[in-house]
Protein backbone atom coordinates (compact mmCIF):
# COMPACT_ATOMS: atom_id res chain seq x y z
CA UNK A 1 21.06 25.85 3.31
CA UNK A 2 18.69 26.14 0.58
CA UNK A 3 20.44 23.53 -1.48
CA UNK A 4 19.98 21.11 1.25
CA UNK A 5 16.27 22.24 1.95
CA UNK A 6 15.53 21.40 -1.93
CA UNK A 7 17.40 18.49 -2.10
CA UNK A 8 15.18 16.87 1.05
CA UNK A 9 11.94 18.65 -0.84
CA UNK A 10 12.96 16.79 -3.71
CA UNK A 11 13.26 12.89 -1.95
CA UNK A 12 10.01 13.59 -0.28
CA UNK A 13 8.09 14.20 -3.20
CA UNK A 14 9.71 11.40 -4.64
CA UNK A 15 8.36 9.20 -1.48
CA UNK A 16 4.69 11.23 -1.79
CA UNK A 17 4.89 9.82 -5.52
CA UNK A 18 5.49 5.87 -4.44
CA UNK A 19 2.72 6.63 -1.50
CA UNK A 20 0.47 7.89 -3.95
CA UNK A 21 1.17 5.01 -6.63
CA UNK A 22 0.34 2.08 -4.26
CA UNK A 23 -2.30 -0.05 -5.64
CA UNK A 24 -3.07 -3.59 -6.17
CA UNK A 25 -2.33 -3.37 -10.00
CA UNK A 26 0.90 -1.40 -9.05
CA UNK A 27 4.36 -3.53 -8.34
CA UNK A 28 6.36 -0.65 -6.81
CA UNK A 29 10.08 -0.39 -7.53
CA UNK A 30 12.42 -0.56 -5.50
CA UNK A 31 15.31 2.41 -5.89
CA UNK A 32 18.83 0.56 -5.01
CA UNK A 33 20.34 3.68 -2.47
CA UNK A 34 23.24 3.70 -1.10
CA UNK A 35 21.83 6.69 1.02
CA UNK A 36 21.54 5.84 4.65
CA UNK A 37 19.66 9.25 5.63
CA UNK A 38 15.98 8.90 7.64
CA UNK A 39 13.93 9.85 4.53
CA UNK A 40 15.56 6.23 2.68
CA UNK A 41 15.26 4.80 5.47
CA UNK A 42 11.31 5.73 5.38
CA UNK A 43 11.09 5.04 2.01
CA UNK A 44 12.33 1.71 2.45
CA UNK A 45 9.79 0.93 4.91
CA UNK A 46 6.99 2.55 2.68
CA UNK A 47 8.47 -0.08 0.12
CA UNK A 48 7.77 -3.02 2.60
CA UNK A 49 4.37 -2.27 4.28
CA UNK A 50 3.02 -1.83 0.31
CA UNK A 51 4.33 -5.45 -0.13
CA UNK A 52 2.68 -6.26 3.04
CA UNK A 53 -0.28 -4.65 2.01
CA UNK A 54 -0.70 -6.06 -1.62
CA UNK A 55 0.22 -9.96 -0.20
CA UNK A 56 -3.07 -9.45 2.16
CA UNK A 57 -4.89 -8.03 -0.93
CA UNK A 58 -4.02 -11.15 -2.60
CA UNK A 59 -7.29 -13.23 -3.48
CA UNK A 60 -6.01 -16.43 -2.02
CA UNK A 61 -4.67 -14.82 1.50
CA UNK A 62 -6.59 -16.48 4.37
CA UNK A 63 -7.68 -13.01 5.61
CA UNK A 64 -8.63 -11.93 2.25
CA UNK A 65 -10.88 -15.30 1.65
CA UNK A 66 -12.52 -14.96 5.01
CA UNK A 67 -13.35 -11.13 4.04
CA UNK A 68 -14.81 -12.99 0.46
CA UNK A 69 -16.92 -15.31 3.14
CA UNK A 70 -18.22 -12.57 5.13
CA UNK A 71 -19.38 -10.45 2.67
CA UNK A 72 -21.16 -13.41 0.34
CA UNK A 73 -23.26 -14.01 3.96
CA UNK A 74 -23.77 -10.18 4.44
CA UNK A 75 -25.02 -10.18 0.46
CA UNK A 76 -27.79 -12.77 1.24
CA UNK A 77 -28.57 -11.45 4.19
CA UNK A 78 -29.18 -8.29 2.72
CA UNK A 79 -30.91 -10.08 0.02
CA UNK A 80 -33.39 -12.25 2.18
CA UNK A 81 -34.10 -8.68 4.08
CA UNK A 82 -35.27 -7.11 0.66
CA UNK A 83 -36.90 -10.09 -0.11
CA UNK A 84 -39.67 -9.83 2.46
């Protein structure tokens, strides 16, 4: 039992570790398993919403260059309103 306990302590720090590494600068690798258990199966999907993530971080995403927009208008807004 405590074999198995360590052994599923050991893949979840593993998966804390890739959580904690996400970052735009960051390309996370992807571990080829041949493990079909739920915490692969989470870390796979961990793996895939950081892609997700970093494409809408991307500069020249739609969302992201709306987000650029907005915040330029909220900048001279702020601007005009320290202005007078």
């Amino acid at each position: 039992m405590f074999f198995l306990i360590k052994h599923i302590a050991g893949q979840l720090y593993k998966l804390q570790d890739k959580v904690d590494a996400i970052s735009p600068n960051n390309t996370l690798e992807l571990e080829p398993t041949v493990d079909s258990s739920a915490i692969a199966v989470l870390s796979l999907k961990v793996h895939n919403m950081a892609e997700r993530i970093k494409s809408l971080l991307d500069e020249n995403h739609p969302v992201a260059l709306g987000f650029n927009k907005d915040l330029d208008q909220l900048s001279i807004l702020i601007d005009e309103l320290l202005t007078y």
